[in-house]
Protein backbone atom coordinates (compact mmCIF):
# COMPACT_ATOMS: atom_id res chain seq x y z
CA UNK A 1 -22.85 -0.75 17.20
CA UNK A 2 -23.99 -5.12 17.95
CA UNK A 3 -26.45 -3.75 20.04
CA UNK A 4 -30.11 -4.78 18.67
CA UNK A 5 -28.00 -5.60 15.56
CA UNK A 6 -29.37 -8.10 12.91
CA UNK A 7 -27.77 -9.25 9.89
CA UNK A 8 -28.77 -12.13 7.39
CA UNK A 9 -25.55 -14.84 8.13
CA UNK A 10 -24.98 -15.70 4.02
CA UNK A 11 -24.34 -11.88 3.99
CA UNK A 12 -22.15 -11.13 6.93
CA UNK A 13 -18.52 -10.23 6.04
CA UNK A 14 -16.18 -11.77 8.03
CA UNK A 15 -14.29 -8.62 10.27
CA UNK A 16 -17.79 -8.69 11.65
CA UNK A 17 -17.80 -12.05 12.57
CA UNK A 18 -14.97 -11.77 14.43
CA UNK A 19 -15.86 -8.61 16.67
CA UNK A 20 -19.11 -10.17 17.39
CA UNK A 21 -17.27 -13.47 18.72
CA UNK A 22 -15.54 -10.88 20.23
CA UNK A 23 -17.87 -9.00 21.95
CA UNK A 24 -19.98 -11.83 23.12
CA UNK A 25 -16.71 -13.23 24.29
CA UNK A 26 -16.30 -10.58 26.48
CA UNK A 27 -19.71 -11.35 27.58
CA UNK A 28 -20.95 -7.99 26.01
CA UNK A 29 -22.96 -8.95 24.00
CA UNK A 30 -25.65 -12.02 23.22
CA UNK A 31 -26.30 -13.94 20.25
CA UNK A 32 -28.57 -16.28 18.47
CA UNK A 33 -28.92 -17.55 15.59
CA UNK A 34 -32.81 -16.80 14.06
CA UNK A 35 -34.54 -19.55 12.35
CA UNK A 36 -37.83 -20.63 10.86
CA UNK A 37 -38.90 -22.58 13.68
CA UNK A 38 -42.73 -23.18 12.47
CA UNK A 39 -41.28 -24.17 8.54
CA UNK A 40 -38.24 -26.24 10.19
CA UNK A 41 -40.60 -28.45 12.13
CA UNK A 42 -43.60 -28.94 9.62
CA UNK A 43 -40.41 -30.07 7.33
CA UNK A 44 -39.49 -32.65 9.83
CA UNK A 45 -43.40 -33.90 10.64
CA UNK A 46 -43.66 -34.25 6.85
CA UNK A 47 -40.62 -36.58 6.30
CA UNK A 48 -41.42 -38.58 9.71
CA UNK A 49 -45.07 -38.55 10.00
CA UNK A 50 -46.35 -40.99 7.24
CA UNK A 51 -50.61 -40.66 7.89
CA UNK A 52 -52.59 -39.40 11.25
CA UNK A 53 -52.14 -42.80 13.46
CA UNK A 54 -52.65 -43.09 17.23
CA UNK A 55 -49.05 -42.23 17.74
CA UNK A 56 -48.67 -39.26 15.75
CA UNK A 57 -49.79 -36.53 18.97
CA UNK A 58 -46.40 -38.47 20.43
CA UNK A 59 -44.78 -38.44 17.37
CA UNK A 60 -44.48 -34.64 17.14
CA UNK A 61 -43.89 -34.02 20.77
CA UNK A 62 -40.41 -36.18 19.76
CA UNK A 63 -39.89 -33.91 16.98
CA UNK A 64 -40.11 -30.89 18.96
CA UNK A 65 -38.47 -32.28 22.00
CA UNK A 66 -35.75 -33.02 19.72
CA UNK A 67 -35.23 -29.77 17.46
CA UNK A 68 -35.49 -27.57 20.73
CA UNK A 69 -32.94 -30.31 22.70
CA UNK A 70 -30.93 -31.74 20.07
CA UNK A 71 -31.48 -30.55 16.48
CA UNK A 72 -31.22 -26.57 17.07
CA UNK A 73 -28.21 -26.27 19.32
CA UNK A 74 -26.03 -28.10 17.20
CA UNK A 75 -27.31 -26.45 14.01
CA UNK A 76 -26.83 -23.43 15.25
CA UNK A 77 -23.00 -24.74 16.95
CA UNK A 78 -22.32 -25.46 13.23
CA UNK A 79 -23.21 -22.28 11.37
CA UNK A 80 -21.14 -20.33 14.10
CA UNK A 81 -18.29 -22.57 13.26
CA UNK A 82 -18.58 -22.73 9.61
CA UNK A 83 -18.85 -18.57 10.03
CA UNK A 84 -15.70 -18.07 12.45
CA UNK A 85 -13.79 -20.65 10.22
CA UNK A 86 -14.61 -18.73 6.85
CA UNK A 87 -13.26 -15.40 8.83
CA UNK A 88 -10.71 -16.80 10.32
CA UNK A 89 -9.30 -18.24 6.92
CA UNK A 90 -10.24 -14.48 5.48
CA UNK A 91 -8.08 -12.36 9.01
CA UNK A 92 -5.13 -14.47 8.10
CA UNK A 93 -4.86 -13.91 4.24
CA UNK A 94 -5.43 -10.14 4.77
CA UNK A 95 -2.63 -10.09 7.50
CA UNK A 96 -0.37 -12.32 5.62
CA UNK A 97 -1.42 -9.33 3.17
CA UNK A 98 -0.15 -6.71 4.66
CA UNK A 99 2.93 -8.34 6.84
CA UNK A 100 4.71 -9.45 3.57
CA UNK A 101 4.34 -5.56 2.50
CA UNK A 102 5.34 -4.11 6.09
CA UNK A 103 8.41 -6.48 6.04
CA UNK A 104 8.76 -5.30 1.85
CA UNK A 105 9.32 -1.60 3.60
CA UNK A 106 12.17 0.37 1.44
CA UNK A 107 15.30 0.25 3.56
CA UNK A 108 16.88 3.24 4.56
CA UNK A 109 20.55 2.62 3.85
CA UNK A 110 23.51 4.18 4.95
CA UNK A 111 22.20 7.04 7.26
CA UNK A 112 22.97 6.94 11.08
CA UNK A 113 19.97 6.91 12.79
CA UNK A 114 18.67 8.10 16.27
CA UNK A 115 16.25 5.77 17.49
CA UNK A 116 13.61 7.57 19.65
CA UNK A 117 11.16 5.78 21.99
CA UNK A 118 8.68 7.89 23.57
CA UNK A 119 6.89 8.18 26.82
CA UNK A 120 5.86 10.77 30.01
CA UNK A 121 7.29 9.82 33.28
CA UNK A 122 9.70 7.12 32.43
CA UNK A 123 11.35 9.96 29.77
CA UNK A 124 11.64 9.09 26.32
CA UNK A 125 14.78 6.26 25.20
CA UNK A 126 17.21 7.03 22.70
CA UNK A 127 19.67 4.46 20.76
CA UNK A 128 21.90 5.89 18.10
CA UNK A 129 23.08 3.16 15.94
CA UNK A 130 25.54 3.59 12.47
CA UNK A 131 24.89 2.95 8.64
CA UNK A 132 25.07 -1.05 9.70
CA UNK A 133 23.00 -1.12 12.39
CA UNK A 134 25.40 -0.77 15.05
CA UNK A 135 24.84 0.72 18.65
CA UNK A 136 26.78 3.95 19.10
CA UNK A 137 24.92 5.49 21.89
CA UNK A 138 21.73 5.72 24.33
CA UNK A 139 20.11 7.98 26.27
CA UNK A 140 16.94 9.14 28.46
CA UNK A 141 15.80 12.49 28.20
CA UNK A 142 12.46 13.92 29.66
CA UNK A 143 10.91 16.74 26.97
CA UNK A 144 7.40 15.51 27.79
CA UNK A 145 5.29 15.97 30.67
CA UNK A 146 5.90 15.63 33.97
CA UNK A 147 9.31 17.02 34.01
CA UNK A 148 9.20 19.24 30.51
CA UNK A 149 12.99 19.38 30.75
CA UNK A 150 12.21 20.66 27.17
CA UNK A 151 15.81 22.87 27.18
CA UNK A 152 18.15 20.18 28.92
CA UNK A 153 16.39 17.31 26.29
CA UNK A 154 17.81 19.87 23.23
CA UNK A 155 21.17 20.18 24.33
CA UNK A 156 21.65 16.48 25.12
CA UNK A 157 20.48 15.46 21.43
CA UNK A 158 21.83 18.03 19.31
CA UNK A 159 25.22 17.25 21.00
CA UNK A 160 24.56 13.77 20.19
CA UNK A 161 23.46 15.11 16.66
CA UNK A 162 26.69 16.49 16.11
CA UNK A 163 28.67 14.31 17.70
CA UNK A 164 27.42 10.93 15.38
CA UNK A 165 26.72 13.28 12.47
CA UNK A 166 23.06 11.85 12.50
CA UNK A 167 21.07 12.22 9.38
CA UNK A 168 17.75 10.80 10.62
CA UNK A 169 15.37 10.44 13.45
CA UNK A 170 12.67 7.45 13.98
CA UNK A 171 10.03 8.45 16.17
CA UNK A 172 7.65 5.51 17.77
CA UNK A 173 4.31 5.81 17.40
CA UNK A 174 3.14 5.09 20.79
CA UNK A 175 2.36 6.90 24.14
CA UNK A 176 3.24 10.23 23.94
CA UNK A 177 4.05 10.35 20.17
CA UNK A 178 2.97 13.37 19.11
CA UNK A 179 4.30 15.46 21.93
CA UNK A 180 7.33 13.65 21.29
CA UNK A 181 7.11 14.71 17.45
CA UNK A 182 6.41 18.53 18.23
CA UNK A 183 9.87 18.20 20.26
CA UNK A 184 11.86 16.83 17.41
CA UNK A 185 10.30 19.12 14.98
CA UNK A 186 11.46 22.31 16.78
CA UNK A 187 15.07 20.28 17.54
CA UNK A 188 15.80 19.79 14.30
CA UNK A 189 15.53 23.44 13.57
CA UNK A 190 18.39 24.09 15.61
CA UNK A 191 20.75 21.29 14.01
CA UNK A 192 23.88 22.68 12.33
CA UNK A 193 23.12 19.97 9.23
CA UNK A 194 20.09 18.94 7.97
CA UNK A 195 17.95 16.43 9.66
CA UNK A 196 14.82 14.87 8.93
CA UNK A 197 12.32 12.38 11.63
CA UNK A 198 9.75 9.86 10.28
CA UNK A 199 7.01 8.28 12.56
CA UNK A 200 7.72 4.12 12.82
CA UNK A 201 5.10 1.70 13.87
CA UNK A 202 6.78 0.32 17.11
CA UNK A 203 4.22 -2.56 17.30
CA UNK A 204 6.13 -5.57 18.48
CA UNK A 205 8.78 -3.16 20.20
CA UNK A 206 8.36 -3.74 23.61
CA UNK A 207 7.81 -8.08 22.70
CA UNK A 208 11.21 -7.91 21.27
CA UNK A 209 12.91 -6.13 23.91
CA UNK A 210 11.83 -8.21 27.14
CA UNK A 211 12.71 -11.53 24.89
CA UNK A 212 15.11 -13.87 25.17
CA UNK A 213 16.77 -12.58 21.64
CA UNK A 214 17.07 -9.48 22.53
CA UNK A 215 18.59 -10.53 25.98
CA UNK A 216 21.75 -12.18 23.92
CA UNK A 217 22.01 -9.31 21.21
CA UNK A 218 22.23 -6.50 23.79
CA UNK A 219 22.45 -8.70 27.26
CA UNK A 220 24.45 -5.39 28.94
CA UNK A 221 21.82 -2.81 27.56
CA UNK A 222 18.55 -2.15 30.16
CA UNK A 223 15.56 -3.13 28.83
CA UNK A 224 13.67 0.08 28.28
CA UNK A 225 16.51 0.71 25.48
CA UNK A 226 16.39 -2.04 23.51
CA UNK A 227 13.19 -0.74 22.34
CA UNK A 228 14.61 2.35 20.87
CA UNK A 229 17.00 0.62 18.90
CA UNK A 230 14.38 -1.91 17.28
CA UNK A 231 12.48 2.02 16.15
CA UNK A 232 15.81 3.25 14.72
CA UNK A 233 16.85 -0.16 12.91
CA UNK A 234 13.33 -0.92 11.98
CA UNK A 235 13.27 2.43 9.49
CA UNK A 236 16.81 1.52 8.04
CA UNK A 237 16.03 -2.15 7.27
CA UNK A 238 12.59 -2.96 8.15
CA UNK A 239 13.03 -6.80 7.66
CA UNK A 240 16.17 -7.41 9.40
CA UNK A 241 14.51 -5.62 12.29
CA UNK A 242 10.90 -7.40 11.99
CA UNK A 243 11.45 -10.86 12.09
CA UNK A 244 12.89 -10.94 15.47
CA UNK A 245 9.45 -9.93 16.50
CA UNK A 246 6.32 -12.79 16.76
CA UNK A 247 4.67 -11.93 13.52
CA UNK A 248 1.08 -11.50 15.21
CA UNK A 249 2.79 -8.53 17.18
CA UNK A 250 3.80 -6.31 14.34
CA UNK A 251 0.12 -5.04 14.73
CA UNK A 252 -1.34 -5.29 10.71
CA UNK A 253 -4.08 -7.49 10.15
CA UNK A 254 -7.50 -7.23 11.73
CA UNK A 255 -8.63 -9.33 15.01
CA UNK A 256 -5.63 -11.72 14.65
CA UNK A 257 -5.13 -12.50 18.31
CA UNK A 258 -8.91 -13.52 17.86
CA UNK A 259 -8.00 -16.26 15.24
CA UNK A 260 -6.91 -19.71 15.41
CA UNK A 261 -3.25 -19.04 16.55
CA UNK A 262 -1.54 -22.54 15.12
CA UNK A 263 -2.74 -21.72 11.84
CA UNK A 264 -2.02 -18.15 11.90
CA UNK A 265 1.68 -18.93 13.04
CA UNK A 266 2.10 -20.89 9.77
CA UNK A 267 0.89 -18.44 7.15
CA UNK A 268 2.89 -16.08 8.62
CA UNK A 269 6.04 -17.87 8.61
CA UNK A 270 5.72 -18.56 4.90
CA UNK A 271 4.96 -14.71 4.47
CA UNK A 272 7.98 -14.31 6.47
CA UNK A 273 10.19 -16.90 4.76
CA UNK A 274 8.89 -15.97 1.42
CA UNK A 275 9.99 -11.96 1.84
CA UNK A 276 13.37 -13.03 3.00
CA UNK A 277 13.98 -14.96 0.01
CA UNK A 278 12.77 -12.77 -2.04
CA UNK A 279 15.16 -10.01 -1.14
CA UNK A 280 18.03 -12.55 -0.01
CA UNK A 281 20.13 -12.15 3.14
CA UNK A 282 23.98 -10.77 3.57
CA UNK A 283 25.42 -13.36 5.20
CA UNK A 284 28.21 -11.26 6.38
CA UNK A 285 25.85 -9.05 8.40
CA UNK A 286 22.42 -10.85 8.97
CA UNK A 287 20.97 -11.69 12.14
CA UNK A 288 20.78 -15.14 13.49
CA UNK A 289 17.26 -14.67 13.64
CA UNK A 290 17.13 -13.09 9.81
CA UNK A 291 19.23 -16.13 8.79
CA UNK A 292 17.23 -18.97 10.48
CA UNK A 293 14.36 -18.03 7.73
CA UNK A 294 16.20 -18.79 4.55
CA UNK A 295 15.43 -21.89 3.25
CA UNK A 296 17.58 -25.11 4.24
CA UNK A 297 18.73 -23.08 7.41
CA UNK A 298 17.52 -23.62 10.87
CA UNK A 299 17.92 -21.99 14.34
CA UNK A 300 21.15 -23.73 15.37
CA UNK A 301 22.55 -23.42 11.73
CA UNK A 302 22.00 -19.76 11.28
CA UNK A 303 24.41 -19.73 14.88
CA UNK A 304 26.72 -21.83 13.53
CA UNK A 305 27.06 -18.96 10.46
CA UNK A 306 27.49 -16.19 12.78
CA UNK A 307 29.99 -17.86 15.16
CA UNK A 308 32.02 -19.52 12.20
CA UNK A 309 32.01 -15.51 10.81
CA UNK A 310 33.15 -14.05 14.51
CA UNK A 311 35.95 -16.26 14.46
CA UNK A 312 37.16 -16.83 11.31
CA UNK A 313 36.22 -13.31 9.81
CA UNK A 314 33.80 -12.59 6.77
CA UNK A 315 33.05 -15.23 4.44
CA UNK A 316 34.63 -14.48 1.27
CA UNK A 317 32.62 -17.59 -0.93
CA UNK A 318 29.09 -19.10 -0.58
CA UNK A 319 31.38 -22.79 -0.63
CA UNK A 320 32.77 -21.46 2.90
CA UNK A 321 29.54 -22.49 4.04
CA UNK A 322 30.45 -26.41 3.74
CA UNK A 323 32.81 -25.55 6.52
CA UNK A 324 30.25 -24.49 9.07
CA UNK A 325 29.30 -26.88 11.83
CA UNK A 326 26.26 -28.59 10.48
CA UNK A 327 25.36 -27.13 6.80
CA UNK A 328 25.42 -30.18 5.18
CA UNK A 329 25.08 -30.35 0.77
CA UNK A 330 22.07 -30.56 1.14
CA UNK A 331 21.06 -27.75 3.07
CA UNK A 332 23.58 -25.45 1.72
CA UNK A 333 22.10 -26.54 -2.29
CA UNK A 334 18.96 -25.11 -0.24
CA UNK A 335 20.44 -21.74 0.76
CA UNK A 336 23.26 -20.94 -0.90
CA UNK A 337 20.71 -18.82 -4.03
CA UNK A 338 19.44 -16.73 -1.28
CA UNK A 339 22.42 -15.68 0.41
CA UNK A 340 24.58 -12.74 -0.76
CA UNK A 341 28.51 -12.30 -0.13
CA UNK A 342 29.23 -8.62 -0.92
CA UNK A 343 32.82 -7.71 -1.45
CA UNK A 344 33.88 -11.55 -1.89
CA UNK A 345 35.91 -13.19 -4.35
CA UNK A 346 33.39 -14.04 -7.08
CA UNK A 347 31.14 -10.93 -8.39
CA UNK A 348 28.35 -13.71 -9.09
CA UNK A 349 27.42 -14.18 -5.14
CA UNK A 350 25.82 -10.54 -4.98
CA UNK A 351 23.47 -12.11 -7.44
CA UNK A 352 20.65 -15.17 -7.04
CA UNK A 353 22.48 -17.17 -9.19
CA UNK A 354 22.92 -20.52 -7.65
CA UNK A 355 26.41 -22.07 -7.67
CA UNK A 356 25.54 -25.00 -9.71
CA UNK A 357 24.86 -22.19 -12.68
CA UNK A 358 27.95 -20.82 -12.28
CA UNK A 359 29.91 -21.63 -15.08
CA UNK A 360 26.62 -21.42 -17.79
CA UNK A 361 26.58 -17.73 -16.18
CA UNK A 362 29.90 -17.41 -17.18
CA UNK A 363 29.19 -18.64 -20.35
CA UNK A 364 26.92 -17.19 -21.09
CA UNK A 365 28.69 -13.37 -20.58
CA UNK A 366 31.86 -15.11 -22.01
CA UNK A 367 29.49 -15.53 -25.46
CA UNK A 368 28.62 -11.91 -25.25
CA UNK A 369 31.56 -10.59 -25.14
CA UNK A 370 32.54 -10.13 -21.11
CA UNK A 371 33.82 -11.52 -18.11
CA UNK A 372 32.03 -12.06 -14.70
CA UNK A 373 33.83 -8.96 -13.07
CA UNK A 374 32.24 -6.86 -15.62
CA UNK A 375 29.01 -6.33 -14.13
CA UNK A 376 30.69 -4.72 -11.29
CA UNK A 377 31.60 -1.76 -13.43
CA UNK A 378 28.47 0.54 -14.69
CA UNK A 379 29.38 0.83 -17.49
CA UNK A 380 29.92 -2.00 -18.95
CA UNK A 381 26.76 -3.06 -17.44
CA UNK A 382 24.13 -1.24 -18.91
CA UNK A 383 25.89 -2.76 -22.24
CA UNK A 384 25.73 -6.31 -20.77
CA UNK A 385 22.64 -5.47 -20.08
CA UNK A 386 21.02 -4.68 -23.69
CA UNK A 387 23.06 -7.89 -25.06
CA UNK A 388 21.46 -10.19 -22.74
CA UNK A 389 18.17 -8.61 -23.57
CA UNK A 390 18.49 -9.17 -26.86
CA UNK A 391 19.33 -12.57 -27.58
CA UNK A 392 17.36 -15.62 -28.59
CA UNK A 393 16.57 -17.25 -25.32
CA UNK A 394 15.57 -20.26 -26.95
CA UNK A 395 18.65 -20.51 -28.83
CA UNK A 396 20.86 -19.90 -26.22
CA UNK A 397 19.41 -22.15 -23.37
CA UNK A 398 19.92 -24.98 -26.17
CA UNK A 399 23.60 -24.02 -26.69
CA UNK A 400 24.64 -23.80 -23.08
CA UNK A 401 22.67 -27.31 -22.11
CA UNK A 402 20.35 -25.63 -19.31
CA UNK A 403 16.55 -24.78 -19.35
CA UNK A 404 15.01 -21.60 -20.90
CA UNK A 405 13.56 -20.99 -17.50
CA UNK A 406 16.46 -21.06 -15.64
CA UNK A 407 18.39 -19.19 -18.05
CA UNK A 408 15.52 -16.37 -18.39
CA UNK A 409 16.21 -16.43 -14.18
CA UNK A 410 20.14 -16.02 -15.09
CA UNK A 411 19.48 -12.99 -17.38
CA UNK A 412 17.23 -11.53 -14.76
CA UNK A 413 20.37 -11.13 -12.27
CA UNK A 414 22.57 -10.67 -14.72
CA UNK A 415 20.98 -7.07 -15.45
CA UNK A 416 20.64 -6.08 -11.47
CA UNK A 417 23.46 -7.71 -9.34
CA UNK A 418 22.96 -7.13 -6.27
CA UNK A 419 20.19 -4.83 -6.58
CA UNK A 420 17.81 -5.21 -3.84
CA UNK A 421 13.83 -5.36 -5.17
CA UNK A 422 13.37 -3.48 -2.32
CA UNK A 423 14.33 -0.39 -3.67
CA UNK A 424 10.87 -0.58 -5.80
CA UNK A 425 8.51 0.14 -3.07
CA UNK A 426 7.88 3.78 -1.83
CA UNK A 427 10.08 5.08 0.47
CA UNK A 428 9.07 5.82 4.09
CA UNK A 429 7.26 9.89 4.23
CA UNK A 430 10.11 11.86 5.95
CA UNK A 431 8.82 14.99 7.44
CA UNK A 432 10.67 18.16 9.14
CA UNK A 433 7.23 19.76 10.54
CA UNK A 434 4.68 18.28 12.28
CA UNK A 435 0.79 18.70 11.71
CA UNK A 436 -2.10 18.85 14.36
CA UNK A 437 -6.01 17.75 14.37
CA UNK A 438 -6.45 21.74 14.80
CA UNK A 439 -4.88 22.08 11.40
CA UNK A 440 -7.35 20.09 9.19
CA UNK A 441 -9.78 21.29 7.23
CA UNK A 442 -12.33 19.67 5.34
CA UNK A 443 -11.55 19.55 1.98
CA UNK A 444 -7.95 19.50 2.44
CA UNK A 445 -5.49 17.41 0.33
CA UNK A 446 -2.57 15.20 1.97
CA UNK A 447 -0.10 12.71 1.50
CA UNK A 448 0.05 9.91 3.61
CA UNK A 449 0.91 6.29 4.12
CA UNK A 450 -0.50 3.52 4.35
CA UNK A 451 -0.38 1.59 8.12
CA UNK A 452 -2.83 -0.99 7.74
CA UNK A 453 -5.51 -2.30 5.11
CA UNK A 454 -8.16 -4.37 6.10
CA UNK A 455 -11.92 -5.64 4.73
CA UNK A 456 -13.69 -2.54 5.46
CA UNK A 457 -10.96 -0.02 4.11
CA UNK A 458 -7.43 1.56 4.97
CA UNK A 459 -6.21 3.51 7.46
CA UNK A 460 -3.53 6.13 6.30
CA UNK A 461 -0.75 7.72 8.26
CA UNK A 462 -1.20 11.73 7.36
CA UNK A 463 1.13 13.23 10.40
CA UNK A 464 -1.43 13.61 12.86
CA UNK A 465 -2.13 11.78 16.04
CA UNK A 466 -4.47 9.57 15.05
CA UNK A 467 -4.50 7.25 11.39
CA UNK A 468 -7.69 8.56 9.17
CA UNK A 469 -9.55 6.06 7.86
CA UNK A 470 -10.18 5.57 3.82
CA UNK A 471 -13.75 3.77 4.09
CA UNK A 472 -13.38 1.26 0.91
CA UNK A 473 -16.81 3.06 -0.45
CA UNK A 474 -13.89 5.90 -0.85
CA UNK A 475 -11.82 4.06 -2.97
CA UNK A 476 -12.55 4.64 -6.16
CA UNK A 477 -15.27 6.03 -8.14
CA UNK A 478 -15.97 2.08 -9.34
CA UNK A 479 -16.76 -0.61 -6.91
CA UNK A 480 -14.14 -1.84 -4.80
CA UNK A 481 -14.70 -5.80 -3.70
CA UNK A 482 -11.26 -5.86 -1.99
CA UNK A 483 -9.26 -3.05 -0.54
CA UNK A 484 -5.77 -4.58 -1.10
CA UNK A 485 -6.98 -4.57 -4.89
CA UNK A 486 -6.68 -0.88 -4.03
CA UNK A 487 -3.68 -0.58 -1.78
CA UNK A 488 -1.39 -2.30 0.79
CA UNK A 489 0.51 -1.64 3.92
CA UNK A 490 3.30 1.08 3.34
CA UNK A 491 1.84 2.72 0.07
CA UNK A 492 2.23 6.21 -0.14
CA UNK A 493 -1.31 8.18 -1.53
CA UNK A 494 -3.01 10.89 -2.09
CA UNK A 495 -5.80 11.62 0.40
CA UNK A 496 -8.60 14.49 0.73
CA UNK A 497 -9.74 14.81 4.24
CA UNK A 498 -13.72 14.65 4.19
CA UNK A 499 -14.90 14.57 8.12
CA UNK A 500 -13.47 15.51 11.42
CA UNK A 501 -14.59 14.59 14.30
CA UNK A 502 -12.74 16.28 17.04
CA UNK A 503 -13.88 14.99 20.02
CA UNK A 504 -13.32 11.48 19.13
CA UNK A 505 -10.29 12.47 17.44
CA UNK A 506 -10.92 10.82 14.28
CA UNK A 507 -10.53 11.63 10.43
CA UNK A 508 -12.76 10.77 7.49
CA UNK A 509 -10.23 10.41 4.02
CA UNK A 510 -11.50 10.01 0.60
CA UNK A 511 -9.47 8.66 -2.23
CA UNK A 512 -11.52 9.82 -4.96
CA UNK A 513 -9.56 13.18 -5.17
């Protein structure tokens, strides 16, 4: 579509940019920058040439010696910059967009999950891990083609289905997918218990399972595995599982392998660092890796956690912390709001109340009438809960010496211990049946998810091979300036299918239903 293309450069959005550095990258494709040439140069002869003199014949063969030599190439080196800059800046907001939604994903919690990796003639990997993300069992099996060991592939899972009790099935979405999908969707038929799949981005899958990480969490499981487990624990909690993985592999974003690379590394860890303390981190079960991203905590402190809690057993108080090798005051006055100690010895460390508020949280449920173990009981929760919502906030922060803001933050947690926000955004499309390109019809209404948003629209997940694409003229029925004003990565919408084309095996979706 750059072929013969022209487009004026204050208009140009910037994915464009980008796939036309691209292409002429690749070296297919030329381009130049058009300019006034004629106007430029009279404008130059008119500031330089002061009156017709002997020298002015010389005088403009400088000037165009020097705009053809000097002048041009450099203009034109500094509009291309100034362009791939202003799209560069734009790739990495609309990634850091849609990775902080991605690693946002509703959990899945407390299924057992079989983690299925696709593929032909390697056969497809399975993992089975439990409720907490532990490895109970892999496999290979070879349903697709060449082998179509279709019946022996059956038995060997729905023994493993019965024999782990497995509730749910996360299907990669890579080579051999959907083949892989029409398998499980006749499989699951035959379960004695009901058992549902859902298709899992496994961008960043194979990355994670040839690194060095993955090496030390599973150094006596084969390679090819590992991958299978990152599908099945990326659909039960989707940000445990993602930030093992280099952010710029967890495929959102548009042309972000084509941007500055520094720059995008550092957005992305604040995206990344920003959604883990958002949702805090059970320091009883998280990751090294998950750990390392909470603030005040670094690589070879998050180790130190996870060896101190081998050895010693779960911590039972955020002030065990002080004890690890390391965590200093400082870095655990850093930390110690994000991290969460279920099951410990003070109810207040499911919460994000900081240990320094402590006793004014105590306080301030003594003043109401109830103790901190009360908001382990529903009950006596949702009536915590109205009190707190009713009083003076004012009032209060004056009487228990501590700032309205941070009290208003106390309240907050207060009426949701240990309630994950999480839990807010939709919940991943499960599906028992699977749906082909054959089975579309114009016209047709769908549900489906949103995989990836980016300048020129969203594409949307509706069960077949192949993401349809929302065009952002598609929207809405009003103008649309900015398609994540619209949606973002892991929405769940309402689509009406408005073009197929077949042969290219693509899908045309409207949102104005």
């Amino acid at each position: 579509m750059y072929y013969e293309f022209s487009e004026n450069v204050n208009r140009i959005p910037s994915h464009r940019i980008l796939a036309i550095n691209r292409g002429e990258k690749e070296e297919f494709i030329k381009v130049k920058i058009e300019k006034p040439e004629d106007k430029i140069i009279n404008i130059i002869e008119k500031r330089v040439i002061k009156g017709q003199n002997q020298f002015t014949t010389y005088l403009k063969e400088c000037i165009l010696d020097s705009w053809k030599r000097l002048i041009e190439p450099s203009i034109e080196r500094e509009i291309r910059s100034d362009l791939t800059e202003k799209a560069e800046e734009q790739a990495i907001k609309v990634f850091g967009k849609n990775a902080k939604q991605l690693l946002l994903g509703a959990p899945l919690k407390g299924l057992t999950v079989m983690g299925f990796d696709p593929a032909y003639r390697t056969g497809c990997k399975i993992a089975v891990i439990d409720e907490t993300g532990k490895l109970l069992d892999t496999v290979t099996v070879y349903p697709t083609e060449p082998q179509n060991d279709v019946e022996g592939a059956s038995k060997t899972l729905l023994a493993l289905i019965k024999k782990h009790q497995i509730n749910m099935i996360a299907i990669g979405n890579g080579t051999a997918s959907r083949e892989s999908e029409m398998f499980v969707a006749d499989l699951i038929k035959k379960a004695d218990h009901e058992v549902h799949y859902a298709i899992v981005s496994e961008a960043g899958a194979s990355v994670y399972s040839a690194s060095k990480l993955a090496t030390e969490e599973y150094p006596d499981i084969n390679v090819s595995l590992r991958g299978a487990i990152s599908i099945a624990r990326r659909l039960q909690d989707p940000l445990a599982e993602l930030v093992k993985i280099d952010p710029k592999a967890i495929g959102v974003g548009q042309y972000q392998h084509d941007v500055n690379q520094k720059r995008l590394e550092e957005s992305l860890t604040g995206v990344v660092e920003d959604a883990v303390n958002k949702v805090g981190v059970d320091v009883n079960t998280a990751t090294p890796s998950l750990l390392s991203y909470v603030s005040g905590l670094n690589n070879t402190i998050s180790k130190n956690i996870v060896k101190y809690r081998d050895e010693k057993g779960k911590l039972k108080t955020r002030k065990e912390l002080l004890e690890v090798p390391k965590l200093g005051k400082v870095a655990f006055t850093q930390c110690a709001g994000f991290l969460r100690i279920y099951d410990g010895d003070n109810p207040l460390e499911i919460t994000a109340v900081h240990p320094e508020s402590y006793k004014q949280a105590e306080d301030l449920l003594k003043q109401i009438g109830y103790k901190k173990e009360d908001i382990l009981d529903k009950e006596k929760l949702s009536k915590i809960k109205q009190a707190l919502n009713s009083l003076d906030t004012a009032k209060t922060a004056k009487e228990l010496d501590i700032g309205e803001m941070t009290l208003t933050d106390i309240i907050l947690e207060l009426t949701k211990p240990g309630r994950d926000p999480r839990e807010d955004m939709p919940k991943p499309i499960l599906r028992n049946d699977v749906l082909k390109l054959e089975d579309l019809n114009e016209g047709m209404v769908l549900t489906g998810t949103v995989r990836n948003v980016i300048d020129f629209g969203a594409f949307v997940d509706i069960g077949v091979k192949h993401d349809g694409l929302v065009h952002i003229s598609e929207m809405s029925d009003s103008f649309v300036k900015n398609p994540l004003d619209i949606v973002a990565v892991g929405d769940v919408v309402k689509v009406k299918v408005i073009g197929i084309d077949k042969e290219r095996q693509k899908v045309k979706l409207s949102m104005k239903i």
